[in-house]
C-alpha atoms as a PDB file:
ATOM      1  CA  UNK A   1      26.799 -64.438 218.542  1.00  0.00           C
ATOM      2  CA  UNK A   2      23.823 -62.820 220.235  1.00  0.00           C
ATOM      3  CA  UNK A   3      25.802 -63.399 223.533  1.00  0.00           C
ATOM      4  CA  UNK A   4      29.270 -61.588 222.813  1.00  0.00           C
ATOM      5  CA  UNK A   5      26.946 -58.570 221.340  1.00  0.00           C
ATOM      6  CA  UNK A   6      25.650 -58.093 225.040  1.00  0.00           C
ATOM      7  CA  UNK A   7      29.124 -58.324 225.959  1.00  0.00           C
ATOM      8  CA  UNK A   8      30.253 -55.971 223.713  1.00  0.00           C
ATOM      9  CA  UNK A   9      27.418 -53.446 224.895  1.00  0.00           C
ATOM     10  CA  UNK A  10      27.677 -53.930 228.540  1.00  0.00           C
ATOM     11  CA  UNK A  11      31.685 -53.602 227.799  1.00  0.00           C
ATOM     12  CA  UNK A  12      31.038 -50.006 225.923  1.00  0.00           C
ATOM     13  CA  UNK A  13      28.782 -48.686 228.581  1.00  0.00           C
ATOM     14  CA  UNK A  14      31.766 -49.584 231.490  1.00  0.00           C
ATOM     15  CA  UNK A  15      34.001 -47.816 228.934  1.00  0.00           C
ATOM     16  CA  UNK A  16      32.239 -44.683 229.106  1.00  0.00           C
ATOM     17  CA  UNK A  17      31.346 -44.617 233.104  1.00  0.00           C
ATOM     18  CA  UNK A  18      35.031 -45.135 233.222  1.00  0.00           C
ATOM     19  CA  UNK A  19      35.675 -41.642 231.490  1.00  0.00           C
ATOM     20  CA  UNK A  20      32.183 -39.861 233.053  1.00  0.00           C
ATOM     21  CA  UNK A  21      34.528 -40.894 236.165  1.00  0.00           C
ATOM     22  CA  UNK A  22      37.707 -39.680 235.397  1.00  0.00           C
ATOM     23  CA  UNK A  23      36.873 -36.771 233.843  1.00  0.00           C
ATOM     24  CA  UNK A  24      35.170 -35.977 236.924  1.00  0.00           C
ATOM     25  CA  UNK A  25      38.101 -36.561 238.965  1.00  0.00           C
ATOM     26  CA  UNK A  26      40.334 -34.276 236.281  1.00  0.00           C
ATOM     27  CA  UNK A  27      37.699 -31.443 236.651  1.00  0.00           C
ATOM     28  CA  UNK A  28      37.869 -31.780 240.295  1.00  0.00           C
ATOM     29  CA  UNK A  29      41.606 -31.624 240.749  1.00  0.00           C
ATOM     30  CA  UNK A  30      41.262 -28.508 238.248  1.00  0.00           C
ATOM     31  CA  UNK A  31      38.778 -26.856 240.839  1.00  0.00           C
ATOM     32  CA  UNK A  32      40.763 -27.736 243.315  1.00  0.00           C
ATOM     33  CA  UNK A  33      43.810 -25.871 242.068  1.00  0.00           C
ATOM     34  CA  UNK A  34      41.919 -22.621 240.770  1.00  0.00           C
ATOM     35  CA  UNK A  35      40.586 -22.226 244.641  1.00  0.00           C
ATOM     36  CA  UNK A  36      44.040 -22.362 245.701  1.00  0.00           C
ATOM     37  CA  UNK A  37      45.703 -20.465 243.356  1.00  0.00           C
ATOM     38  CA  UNK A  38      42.987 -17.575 242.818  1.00  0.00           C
ATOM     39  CA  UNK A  39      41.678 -15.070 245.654  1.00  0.00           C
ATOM     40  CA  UNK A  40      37.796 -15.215 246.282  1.00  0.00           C
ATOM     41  CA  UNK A  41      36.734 -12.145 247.893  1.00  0.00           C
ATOM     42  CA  UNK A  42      34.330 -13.443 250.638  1.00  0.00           C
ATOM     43  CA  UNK A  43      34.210  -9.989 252.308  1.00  0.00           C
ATOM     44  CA  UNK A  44      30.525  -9.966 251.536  1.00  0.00           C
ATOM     45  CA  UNK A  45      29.702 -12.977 252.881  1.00  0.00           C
ATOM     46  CA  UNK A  46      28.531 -13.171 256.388  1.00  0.00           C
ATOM     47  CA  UNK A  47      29.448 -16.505 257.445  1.00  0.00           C
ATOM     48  CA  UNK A  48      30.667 -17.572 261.272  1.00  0.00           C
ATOM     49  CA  UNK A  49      34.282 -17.443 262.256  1.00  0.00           C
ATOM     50  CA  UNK A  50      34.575 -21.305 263.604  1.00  0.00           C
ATOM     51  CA  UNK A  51      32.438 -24.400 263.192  1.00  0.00           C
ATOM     52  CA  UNK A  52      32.532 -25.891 266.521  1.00  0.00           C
ATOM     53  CA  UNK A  53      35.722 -24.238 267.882  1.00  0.00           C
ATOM     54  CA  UNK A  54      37.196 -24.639 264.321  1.00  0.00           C
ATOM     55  CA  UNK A  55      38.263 -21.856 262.106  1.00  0.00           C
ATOM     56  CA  UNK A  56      36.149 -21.791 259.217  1.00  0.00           C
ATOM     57  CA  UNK A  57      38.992 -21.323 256.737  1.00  0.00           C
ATOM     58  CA  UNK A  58      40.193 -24.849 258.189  1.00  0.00           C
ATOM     59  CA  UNK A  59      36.841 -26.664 257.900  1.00  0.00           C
ATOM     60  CA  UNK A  60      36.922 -25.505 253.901  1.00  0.00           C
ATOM     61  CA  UNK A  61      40.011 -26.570 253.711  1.00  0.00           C
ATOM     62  CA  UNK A  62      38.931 -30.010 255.192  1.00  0.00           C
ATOM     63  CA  UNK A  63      36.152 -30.098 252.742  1.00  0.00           C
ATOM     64  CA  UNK A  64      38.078 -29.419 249.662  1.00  0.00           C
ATOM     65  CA  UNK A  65      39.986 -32.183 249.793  1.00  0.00           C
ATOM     66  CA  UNK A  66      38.056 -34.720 251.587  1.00  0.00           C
ATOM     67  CA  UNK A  67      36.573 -36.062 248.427  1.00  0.00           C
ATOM     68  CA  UNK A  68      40.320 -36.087 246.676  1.00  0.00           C
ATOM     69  CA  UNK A  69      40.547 -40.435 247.650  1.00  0.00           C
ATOM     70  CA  UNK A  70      36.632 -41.163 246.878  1.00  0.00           C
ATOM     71  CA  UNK A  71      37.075 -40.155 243.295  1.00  0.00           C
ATOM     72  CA  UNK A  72      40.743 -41.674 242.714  1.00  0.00           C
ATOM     73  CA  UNK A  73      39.420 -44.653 243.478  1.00  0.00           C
ATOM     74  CA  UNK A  74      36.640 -44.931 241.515  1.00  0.00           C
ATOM     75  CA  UNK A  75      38.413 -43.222 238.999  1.00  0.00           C
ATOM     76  CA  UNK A  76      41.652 -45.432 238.583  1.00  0.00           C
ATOM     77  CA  UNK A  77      40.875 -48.771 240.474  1.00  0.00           C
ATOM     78  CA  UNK A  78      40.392 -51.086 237.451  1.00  0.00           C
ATOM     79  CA  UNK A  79      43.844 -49.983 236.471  1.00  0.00           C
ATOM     80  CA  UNK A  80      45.066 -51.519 239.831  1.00  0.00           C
ATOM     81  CA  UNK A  81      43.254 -54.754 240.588  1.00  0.00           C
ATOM     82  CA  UNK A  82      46.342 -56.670 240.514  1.00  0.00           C
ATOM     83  CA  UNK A  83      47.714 -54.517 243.606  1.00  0.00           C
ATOM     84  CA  UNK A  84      44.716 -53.148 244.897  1.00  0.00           C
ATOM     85  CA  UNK A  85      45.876 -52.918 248.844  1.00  0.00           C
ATOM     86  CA  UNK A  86      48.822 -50.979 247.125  1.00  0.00           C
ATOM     87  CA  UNK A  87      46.501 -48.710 246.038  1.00  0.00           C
ATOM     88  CA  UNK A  88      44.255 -48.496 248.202  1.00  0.00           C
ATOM     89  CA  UNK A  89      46.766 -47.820 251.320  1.00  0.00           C
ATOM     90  CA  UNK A  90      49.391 -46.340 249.555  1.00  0.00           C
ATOM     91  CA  UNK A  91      49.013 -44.537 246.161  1.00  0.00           C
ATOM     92  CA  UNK A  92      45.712 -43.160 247.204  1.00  0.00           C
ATOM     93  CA  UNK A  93      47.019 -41.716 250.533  1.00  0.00           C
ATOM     94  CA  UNK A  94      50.500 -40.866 249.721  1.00  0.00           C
ATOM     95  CA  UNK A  95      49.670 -39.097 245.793  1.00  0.00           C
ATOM     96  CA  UNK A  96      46.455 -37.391 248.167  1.00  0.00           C
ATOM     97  CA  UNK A  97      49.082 -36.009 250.894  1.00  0.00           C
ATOM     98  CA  UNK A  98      51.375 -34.735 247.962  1.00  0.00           C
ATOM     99  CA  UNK A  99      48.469 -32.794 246.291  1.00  0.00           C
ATOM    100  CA  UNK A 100      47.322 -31.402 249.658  1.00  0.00           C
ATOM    101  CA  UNK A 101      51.204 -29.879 250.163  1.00  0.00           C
ATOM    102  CA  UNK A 102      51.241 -29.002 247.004  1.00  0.00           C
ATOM    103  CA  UNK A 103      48.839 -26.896 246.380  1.00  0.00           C
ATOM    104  CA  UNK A 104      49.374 -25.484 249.384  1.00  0.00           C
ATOM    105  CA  UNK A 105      52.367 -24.383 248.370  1.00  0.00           C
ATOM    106  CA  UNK A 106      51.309 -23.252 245.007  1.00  0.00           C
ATOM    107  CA  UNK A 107      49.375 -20.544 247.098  1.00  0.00           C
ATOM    108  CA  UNK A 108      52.393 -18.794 247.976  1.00  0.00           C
ATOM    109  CA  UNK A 109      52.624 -17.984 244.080  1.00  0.00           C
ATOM    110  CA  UNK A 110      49.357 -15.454 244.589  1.00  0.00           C
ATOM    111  CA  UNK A 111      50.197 -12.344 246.681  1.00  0.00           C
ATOM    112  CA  UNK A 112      46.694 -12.184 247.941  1.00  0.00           C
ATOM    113  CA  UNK A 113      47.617 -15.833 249.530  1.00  0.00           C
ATOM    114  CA  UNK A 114      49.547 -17.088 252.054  1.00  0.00           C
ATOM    115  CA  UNK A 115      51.049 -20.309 252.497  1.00  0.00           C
ATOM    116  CA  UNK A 116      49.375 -22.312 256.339  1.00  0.00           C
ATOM    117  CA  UNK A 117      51.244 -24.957 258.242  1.00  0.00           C
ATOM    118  CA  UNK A 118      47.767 -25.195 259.658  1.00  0.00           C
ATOM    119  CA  UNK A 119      45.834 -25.116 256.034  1.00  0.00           C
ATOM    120  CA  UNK A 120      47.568 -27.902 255.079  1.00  0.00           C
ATOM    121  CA  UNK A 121      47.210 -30.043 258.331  1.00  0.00           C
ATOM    122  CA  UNK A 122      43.446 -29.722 257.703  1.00  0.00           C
ATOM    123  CA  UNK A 123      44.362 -30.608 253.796  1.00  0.00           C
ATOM    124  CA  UNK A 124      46.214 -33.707 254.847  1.00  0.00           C
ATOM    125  CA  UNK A 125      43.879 -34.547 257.896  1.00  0.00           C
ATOM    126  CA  UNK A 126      41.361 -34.754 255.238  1.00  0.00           C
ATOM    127  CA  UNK A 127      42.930 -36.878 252.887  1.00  0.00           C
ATOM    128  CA  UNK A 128      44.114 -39.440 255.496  1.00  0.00           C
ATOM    129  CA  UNK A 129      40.417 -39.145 256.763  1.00  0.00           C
ATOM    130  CA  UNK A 130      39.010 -39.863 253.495  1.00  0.00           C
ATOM    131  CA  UNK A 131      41.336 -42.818 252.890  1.00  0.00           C
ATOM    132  CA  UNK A 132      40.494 -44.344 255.704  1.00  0.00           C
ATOM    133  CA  UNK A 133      36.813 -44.326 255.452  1.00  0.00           C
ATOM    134  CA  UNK A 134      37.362 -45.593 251.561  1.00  0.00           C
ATOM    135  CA  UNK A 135      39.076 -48.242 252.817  1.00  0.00           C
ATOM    136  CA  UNK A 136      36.232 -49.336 254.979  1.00  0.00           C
ATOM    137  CA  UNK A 137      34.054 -48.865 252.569  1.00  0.00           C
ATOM    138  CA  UNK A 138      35.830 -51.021 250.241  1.00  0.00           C
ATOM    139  CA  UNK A 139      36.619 -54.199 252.536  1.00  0.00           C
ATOM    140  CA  UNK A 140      33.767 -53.913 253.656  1.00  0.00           C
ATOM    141  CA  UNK A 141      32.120 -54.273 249.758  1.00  0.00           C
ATOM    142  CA  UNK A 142      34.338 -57.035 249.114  1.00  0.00           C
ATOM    143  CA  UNK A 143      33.081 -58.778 252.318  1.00  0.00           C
ATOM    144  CA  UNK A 144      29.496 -58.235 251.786  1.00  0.00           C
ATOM    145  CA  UNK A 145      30.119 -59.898 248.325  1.00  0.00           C
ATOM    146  CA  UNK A 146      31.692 -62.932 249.629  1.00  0.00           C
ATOM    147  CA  UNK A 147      28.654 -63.206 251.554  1.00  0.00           C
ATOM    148  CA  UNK A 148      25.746 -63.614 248.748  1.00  0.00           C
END
């Protein structure tokens, strides 16, 4: 009895990380979408044109989506560990490259916007990125704990 009642607790407290998680992810692909459909007037701030030969518009561009596979994988992969390569190597990448176009795209809607071939190369070189390195992460994880 006293066992299943630990159970049970330990069960609830997953249940809730689970939705700390994904709500996380939800507000971020909200945050996401309000930078790219709203103008920010960055007149006033002085910042520098490029980051090491890089425009600076691309590196936030980079930035903004770089965390987009991190957090849909620890957001949804309990929902997939019966295909979890699937997911990891293509869901992740593929839903990640369809937001990135996307939402550049969705740009075009505000006048003050414009629509980047080169935006959304540094959107999609940052997904891809980001995949990559959560994949490492991962396999390495699962071979760490095939170790102990």
């Amino acid at each position: 009895m006293g066992c299943s009642k630990i159970y049970y607790q330990k069960e609830m407290k997953e249940i809730r990380y689970d939705y700390i998680i994904k709500l996380m992810f939800y507000l971020y692909i909200l945050t996401v979408l309000s930078l790219m459909l709203f103008s920010i007037n960055v007149s006033n701030i002085n910042v520098p044109k490029e980051v090491m030969g890089i425009a600076i518009d691309k590196v936030v561009h980079f930035f903004i989506f770089f965390p987009y596979p991190f957090l849909l994988y620890v957001s949804f992969k309990r929902k997939f560990t019966a295909n979890l390569p699937f997911f990891l190597w293509i869901i992740i990448p593929l839903s990640g490259i369809f937001f990135a176009i996307a939402t550049e795209f969705l740009q075009s809607i505000n006048p003050a916007r414009s629509f980047e071939l080169s935006d959304m190369a540094a959107n999609v070189s940052a997904i891809v990125s980001a995949s990559i390195i959560s994949n490492i992460f991962h396999y390495f994880h699962v071979w760490s704990r095939r170790l102990q």
